[in-house]
C-alpha atoms as a PDB file:
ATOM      1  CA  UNK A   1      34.623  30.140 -58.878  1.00  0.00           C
ATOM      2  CA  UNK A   2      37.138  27.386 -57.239  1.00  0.00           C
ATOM      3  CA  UNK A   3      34.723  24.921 -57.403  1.00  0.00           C
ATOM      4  CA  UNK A   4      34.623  24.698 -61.081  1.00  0.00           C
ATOM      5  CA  UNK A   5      30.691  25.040 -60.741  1.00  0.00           C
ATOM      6  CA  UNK A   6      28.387  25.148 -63.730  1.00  0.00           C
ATOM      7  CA  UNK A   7      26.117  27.756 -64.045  1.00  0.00           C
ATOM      8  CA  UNK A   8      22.420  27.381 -66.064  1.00  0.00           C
ATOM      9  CA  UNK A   9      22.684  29.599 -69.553  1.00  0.00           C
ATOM     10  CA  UNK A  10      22.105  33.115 -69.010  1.00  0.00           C
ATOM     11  CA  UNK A  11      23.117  33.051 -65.357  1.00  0.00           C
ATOM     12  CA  UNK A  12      25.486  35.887 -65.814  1.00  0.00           C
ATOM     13  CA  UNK A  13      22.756  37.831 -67.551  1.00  0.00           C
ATOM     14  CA  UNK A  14      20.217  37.687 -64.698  1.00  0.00           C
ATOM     15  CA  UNK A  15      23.554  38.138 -62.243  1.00  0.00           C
ATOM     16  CA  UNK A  16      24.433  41.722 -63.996  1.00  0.00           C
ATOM     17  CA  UNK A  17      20.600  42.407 -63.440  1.00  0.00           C
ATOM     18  CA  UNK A  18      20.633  41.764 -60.144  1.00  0.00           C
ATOM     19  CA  UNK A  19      23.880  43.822 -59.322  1.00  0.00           C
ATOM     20  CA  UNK A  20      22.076  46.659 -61.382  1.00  0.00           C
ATOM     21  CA  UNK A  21      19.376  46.557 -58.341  1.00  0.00           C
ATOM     22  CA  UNK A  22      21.717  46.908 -55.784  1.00  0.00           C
ATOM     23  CA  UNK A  23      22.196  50.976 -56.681  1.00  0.00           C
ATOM     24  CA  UNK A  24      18.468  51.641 -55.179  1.00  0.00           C
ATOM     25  CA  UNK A  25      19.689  50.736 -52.249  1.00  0.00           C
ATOM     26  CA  UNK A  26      20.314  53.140 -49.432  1.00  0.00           C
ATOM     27  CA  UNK A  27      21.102  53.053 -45.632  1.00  0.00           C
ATOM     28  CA  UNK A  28      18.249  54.494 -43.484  1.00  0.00           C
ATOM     29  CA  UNK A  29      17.811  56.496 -40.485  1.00  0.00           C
ATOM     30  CA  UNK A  30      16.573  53.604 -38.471  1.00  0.00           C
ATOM     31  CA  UNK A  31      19.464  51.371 -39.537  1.00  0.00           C
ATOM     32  CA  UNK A  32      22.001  54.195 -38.795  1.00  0.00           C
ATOM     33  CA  UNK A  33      20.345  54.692 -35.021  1.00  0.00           C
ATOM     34  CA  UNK A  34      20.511  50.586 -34.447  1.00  0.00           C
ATOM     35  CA  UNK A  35      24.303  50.551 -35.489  1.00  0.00           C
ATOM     36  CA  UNK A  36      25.244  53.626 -33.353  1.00  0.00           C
ATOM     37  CA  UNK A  37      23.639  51.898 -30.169  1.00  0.00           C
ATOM     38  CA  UNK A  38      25.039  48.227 -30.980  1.00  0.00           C
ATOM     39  CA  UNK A  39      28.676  48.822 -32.748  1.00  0.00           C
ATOM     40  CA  UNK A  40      29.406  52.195 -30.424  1.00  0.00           C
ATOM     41  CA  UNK A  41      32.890  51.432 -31.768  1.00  0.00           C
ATOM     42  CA  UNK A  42      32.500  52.638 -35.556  1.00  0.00           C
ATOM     43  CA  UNK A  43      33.574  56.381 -36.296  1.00  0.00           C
ATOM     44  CA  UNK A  44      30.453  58.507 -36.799  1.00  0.00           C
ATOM     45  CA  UNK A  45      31.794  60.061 -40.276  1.00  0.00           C
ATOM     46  CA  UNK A  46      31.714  56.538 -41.446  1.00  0.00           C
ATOM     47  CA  UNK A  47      27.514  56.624 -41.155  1.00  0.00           C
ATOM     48  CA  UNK A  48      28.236  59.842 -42.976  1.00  0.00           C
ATOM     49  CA  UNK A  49      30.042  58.251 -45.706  1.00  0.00           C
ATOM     50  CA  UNK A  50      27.566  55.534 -45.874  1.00  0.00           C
ATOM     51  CA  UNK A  51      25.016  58.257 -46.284  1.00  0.00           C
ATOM     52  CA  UNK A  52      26.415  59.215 -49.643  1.00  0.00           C
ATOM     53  CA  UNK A  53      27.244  55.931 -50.698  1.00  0.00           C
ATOM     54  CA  UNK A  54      25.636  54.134 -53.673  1.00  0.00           C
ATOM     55  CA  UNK A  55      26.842  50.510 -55.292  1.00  0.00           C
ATOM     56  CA  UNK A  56      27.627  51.403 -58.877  1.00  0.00           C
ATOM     57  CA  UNK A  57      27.357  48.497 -61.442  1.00  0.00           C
ATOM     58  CA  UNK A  58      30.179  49.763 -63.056  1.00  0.00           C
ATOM     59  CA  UNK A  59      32.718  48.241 -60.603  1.00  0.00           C
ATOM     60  CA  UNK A  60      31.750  44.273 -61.530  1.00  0.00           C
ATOM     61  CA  UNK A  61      32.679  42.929 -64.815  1.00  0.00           C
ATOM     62  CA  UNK A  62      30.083  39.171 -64.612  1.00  0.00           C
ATOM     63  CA  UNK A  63      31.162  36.889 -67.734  1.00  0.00           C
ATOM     64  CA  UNK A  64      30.375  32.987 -67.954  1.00  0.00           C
ATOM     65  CA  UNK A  65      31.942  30.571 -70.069  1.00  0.00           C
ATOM     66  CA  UNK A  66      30.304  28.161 -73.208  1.00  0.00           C
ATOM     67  CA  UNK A  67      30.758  25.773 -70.197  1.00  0.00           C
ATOM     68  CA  UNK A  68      29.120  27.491 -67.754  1.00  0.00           C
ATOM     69  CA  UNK A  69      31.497  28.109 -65.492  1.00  0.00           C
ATOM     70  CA  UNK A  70      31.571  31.911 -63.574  1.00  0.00           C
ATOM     71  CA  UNK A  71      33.792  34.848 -63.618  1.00  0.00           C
ATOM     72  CA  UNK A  72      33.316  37.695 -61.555  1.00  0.00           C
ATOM     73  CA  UNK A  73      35.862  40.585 -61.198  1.00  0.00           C
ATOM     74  CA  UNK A  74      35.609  43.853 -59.049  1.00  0.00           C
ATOM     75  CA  UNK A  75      37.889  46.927 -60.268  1.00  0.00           C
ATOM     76  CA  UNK A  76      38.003  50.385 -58.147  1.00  0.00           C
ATOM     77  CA  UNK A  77      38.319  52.586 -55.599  1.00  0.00           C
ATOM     78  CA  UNK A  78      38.632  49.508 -52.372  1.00  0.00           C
ATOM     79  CA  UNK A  79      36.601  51.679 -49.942  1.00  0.00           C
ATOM     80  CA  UNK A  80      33.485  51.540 -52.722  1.00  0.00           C
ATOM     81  CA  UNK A  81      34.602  47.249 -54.184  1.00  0.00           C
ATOM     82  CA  UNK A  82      34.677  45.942 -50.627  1.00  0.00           C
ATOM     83  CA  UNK A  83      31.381  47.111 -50.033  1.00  0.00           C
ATOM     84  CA  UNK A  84      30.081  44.945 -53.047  1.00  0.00           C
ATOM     85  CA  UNK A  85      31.464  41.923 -52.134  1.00  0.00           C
ATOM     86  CA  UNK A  86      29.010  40.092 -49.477  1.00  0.00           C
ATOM     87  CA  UNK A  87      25.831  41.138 -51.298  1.00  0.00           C
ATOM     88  CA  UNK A  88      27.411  39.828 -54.799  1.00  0.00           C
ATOM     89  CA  UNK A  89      28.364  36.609 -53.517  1.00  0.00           C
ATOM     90  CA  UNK A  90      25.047  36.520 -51.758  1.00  0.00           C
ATOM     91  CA  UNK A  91      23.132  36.987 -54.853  1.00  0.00           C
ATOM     92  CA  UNK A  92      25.495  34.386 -56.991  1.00  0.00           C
ATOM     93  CA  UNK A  93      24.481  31.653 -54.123  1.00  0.00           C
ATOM     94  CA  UNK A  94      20.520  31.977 -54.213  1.00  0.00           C
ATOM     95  CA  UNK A  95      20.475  32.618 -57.701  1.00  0.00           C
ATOM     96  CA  UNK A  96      21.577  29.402 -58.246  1.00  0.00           C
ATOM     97  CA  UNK A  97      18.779  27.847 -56.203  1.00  0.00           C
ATOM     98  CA  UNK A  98      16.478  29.931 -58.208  1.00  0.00           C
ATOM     99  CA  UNK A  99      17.685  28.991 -61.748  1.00  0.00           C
ATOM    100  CA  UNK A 100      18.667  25.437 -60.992  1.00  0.00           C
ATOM    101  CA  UNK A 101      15.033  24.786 -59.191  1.00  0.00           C
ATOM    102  CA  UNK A 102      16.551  23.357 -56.176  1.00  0.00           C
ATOM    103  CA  UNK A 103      14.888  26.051 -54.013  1.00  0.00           C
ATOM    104  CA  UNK A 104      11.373  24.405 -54.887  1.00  0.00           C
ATOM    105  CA  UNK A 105      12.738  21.802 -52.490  1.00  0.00           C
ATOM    106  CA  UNK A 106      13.855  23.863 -49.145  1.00  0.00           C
ATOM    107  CA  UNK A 107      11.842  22.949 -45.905  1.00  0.00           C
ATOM    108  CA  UNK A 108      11.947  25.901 -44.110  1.00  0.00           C
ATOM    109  CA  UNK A 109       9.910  24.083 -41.246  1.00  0.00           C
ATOM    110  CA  UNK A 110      13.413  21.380 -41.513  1.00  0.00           C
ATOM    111  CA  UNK A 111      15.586  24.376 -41.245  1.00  0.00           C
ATOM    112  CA  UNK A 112      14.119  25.975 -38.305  1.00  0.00           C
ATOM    113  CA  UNK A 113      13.856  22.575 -36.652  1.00  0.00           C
ATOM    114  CA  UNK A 114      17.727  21.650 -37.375  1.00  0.00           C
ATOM    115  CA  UNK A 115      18.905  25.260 -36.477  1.00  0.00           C
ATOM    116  CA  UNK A 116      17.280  25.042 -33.343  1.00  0.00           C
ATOM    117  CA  UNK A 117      18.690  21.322 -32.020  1.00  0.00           C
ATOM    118  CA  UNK A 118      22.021  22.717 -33.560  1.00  0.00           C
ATOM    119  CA  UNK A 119      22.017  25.585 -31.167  1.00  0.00           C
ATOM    120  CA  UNK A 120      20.836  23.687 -28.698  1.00  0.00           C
ATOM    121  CA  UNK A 121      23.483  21.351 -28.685  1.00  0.00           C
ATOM    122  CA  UNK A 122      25.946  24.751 -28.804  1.00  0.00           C
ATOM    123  CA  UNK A 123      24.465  26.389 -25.772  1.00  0.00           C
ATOM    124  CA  UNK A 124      24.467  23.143 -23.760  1.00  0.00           C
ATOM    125  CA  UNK A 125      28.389  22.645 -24.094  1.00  0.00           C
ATOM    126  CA  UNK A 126      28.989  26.451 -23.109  1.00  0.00           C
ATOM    127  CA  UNK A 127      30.301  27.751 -26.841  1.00  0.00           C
ATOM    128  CA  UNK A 128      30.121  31.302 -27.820  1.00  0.00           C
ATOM    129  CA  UNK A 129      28.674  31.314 -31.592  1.00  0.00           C
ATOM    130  CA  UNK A 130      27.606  33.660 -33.923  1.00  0.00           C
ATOM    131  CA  UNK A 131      25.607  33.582 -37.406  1.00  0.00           C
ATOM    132  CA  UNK A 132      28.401  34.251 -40.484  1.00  0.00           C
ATOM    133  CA  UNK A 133      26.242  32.695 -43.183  1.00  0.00           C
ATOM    134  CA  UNK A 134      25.305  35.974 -45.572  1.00  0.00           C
ATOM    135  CA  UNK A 135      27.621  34.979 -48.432  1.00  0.00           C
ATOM    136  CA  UNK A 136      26.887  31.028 -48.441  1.00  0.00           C
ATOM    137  CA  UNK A 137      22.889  31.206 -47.921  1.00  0.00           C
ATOM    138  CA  UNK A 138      20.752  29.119 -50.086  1.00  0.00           C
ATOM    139  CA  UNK A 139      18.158  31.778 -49.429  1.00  0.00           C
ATOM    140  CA  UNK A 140      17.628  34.788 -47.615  1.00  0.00           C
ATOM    141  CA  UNK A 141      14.538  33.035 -46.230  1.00  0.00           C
ATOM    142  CA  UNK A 142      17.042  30.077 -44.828  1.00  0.00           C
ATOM    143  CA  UNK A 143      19.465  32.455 -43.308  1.00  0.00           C
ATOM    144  CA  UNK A 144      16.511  34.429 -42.143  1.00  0.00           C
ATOM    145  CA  UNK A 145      15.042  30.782 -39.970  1.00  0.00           C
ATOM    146  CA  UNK A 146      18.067  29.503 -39.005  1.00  0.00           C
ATOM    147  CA  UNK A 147      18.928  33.085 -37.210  1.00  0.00           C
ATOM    148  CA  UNK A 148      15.493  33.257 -35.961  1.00  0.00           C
ATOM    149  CA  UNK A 149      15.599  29.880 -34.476  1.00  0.00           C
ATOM    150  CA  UNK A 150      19.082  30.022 -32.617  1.00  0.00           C
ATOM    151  CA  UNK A 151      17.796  33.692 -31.378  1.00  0.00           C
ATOM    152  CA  UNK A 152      14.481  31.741 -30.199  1.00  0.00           C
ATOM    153  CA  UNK A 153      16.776  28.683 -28.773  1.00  0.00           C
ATOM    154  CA  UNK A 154      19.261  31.233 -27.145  1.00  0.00           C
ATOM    155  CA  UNK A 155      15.724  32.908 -25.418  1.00  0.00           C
ATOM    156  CA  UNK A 156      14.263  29.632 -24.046  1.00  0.00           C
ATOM    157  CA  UNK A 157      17.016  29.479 -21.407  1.00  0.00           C
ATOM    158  CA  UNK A 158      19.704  26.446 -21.520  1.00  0.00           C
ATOM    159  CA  UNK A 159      21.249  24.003 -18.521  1.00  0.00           C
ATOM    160  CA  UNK A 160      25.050  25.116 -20.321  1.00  0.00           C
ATOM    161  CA  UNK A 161      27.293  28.422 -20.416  1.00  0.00           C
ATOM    162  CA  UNK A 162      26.693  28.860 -24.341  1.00  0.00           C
ATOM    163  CA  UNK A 163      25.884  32.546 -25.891  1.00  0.00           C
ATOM    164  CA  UNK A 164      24.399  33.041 -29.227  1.00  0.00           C
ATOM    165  CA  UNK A 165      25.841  36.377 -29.800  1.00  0.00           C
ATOM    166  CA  UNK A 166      24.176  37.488 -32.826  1.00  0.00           C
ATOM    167  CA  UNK A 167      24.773  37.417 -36.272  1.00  0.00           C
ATOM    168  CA  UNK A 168      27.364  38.992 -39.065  1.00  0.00           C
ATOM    169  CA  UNK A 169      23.544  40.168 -40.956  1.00  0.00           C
ATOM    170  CA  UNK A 170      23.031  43.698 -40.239  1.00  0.00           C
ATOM    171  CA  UNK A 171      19.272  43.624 -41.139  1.00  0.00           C
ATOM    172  CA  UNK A 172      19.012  40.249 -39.682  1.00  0.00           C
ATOM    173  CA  UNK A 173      20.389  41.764 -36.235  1.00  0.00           C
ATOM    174  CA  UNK A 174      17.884  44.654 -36.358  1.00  0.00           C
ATOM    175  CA  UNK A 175      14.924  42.538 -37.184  1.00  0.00           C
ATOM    176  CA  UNK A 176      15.876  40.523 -34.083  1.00  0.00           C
ATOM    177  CA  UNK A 177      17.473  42.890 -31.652  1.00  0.00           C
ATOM    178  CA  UNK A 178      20.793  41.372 -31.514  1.00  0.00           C
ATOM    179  CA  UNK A 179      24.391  42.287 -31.863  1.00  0.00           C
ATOM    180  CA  UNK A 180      26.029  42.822 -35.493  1.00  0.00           C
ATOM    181  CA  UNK A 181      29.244  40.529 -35.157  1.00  0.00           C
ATOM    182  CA  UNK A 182      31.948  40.999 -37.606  1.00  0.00           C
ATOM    183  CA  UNK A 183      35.688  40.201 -37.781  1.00  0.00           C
ATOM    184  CA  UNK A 184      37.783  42.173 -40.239  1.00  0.00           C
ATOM    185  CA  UNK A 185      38.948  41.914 -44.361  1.00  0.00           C
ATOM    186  CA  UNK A 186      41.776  39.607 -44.730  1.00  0.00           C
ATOM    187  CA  UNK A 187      42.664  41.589 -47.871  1.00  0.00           C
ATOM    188  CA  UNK A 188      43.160  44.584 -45.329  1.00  0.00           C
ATOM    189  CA  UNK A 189      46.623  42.686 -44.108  1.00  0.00           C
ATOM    190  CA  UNK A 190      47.223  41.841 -47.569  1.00  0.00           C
ATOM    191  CA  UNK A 191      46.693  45.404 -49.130  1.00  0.00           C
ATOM    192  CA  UNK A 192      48.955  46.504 -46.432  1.00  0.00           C
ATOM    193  CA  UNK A 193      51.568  43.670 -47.189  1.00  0.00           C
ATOM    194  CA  UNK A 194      51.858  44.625 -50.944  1.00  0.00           C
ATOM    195  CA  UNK A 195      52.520  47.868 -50.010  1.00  0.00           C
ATOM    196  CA  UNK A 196      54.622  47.665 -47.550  1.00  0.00           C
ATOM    197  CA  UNK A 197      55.942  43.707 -47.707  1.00  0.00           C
ATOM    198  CA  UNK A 198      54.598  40.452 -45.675  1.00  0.00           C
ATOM    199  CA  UNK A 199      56.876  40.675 -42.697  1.00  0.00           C
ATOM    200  CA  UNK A 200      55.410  43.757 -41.032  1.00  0.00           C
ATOM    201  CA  UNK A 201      52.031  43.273 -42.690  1.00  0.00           C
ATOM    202  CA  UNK A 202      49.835  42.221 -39.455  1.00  0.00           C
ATOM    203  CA  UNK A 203      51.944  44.896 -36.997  1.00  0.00           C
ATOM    204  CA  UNK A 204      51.051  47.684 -39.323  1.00  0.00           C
ATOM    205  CA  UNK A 205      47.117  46.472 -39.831  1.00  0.00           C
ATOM    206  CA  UNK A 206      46.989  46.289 -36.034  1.00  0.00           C
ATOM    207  CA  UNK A 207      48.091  49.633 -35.328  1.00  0.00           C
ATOM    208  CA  UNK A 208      45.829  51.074 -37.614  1.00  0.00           C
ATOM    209  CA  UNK A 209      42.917  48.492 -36.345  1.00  0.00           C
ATOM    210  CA  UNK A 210      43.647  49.485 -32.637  1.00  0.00           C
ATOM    211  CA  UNK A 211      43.969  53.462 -33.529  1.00  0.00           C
ATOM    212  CA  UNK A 212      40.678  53.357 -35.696  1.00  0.00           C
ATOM    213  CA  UNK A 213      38.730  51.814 -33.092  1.00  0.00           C
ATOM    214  CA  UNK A 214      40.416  53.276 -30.138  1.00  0.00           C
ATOM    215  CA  UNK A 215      40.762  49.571 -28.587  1.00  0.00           C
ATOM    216  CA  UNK A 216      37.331  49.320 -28.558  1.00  0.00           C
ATOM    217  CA  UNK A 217      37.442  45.924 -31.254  1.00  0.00           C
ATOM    218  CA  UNK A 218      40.260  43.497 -30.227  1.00  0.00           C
ATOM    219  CA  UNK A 219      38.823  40.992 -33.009  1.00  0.00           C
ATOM    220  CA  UNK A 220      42.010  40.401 -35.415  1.00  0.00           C
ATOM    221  CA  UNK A 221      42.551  37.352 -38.101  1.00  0.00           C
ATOM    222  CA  UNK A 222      45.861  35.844 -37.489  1.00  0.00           C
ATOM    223  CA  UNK A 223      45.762  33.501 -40.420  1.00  0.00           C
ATOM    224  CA  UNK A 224      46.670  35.736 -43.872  1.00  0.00           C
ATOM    225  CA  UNK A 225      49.989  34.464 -43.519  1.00  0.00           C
ATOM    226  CA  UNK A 226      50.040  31.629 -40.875  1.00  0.00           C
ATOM    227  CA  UNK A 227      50.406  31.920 -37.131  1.00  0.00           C
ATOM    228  CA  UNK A 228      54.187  32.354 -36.772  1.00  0.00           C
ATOM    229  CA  UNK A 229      54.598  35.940 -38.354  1.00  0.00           C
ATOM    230  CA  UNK A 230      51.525  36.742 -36.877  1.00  0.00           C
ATOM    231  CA  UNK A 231      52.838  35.890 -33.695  1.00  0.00           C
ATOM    232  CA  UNK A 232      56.015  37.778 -33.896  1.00  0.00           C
ATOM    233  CA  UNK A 233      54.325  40.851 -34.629  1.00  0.00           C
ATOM    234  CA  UNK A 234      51.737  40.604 -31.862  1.00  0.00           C
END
């Protein structure tokens, strides 16, 4: 954690319990026809792969200091780690709500209220904007109003250009018929760049980005190692 933040006893306990829940989940028929029809763009032997695939607890080693402080490390295959990621880090921030008590306080009423007057303001001055708040929520409940109310703000109409696009939630987009909106894995340009060194790093990932997706998915980072390699290589 690089905020140094201090965890209430046992946190890493009820953490490793929570991971342990994540192998009954499984990707559903339903979800597998929304994604085909929104994100036309992913292979079809990926939904295949996703099929089969089940989070092992195995893979995350959770330990916390006398202090309090968190330590969470991932270790396997990338294709099965990368998968973890979000949905640990997701867990880790609402946990802490729960165990600290601070969720007792959330006005989901307030939320819906400032997400909507947020958006508001967004559509009005004509920017294009997107929900990315899966890994950061205090609560799936408060990611669940805020993408609610932009969808409901973005549906009332607006004076400006704006577009609420949809959000980087996969259930969230289903339960509110709107577009899953990603970007990519930094650590895919870094994988790449200890294989094969930092200077061709973001050419190579591009090629492979642009063949896997057949050019349907121009969305690239350019910042994994600043804009003027990047630039080169584009």
């Amino acid at each position: 954690d690089r905020n140094h933040i201090v965890y209430p006893p046992g946190f890493a306990d009820e953490l490793r319990r929570q991971i342990a829940m994540l192998e009954s989940v499984v990707i559903t028929d339903d979800e597998v026809e929304f994604m085909q029809r929104r994100c036309y763009y992913i292979p079809a032997w990926f939904y295949t792969y996703l099929k089969g695939f089940r989070y092992d607890r195995r893979l995350v080693e959770v330990s916390q200091d006398a202090k309090g402080h968190l330590e969470i490390w991932f270790e396997g295959r990338w294709c099965e780690t990368i998968l973890l990621e979000v949905k640990v880090l997701a867990i880790v921030s609402e946990l802490y709500y729960m165990m600290t008590g601070l969720d007792a306080a959330f006005d989901y009423d307030d939320f819906y209220a400032r997400s909507w007057q947020k958006a508001r303001r967004m559509l009005d001055a004509g920017c294009v904007f997107s929900d990315f708040g899966t890994r950061r929520r205090a609560s799936f409940d408060a990611q669940d109003t805020a993408v609610r109310s932009m969808s409901d703000c973005a549906g009332s109409g607006s004076d400006g250009s704006g577009v609420f696009i949809g959000t980087s939630n996969v259930y969230l987009a289903m339960k509110y018929d709107l577009t899953p909106v990603g970007t990519m894995a930094h650590e895919l340009v870094c994988a790449i760049a200890g294989m094969y060194g930092p200077q061709m790093a973001n050419h190579i990932a591009m090629e492979v980005w642009a063949n896997t997706y057949r050019g349907a998915l121009g969305t690239f980072l350019y910042d994994t190692y600043g804009w003027r390699i990047f630039s080169l290589n584009f």
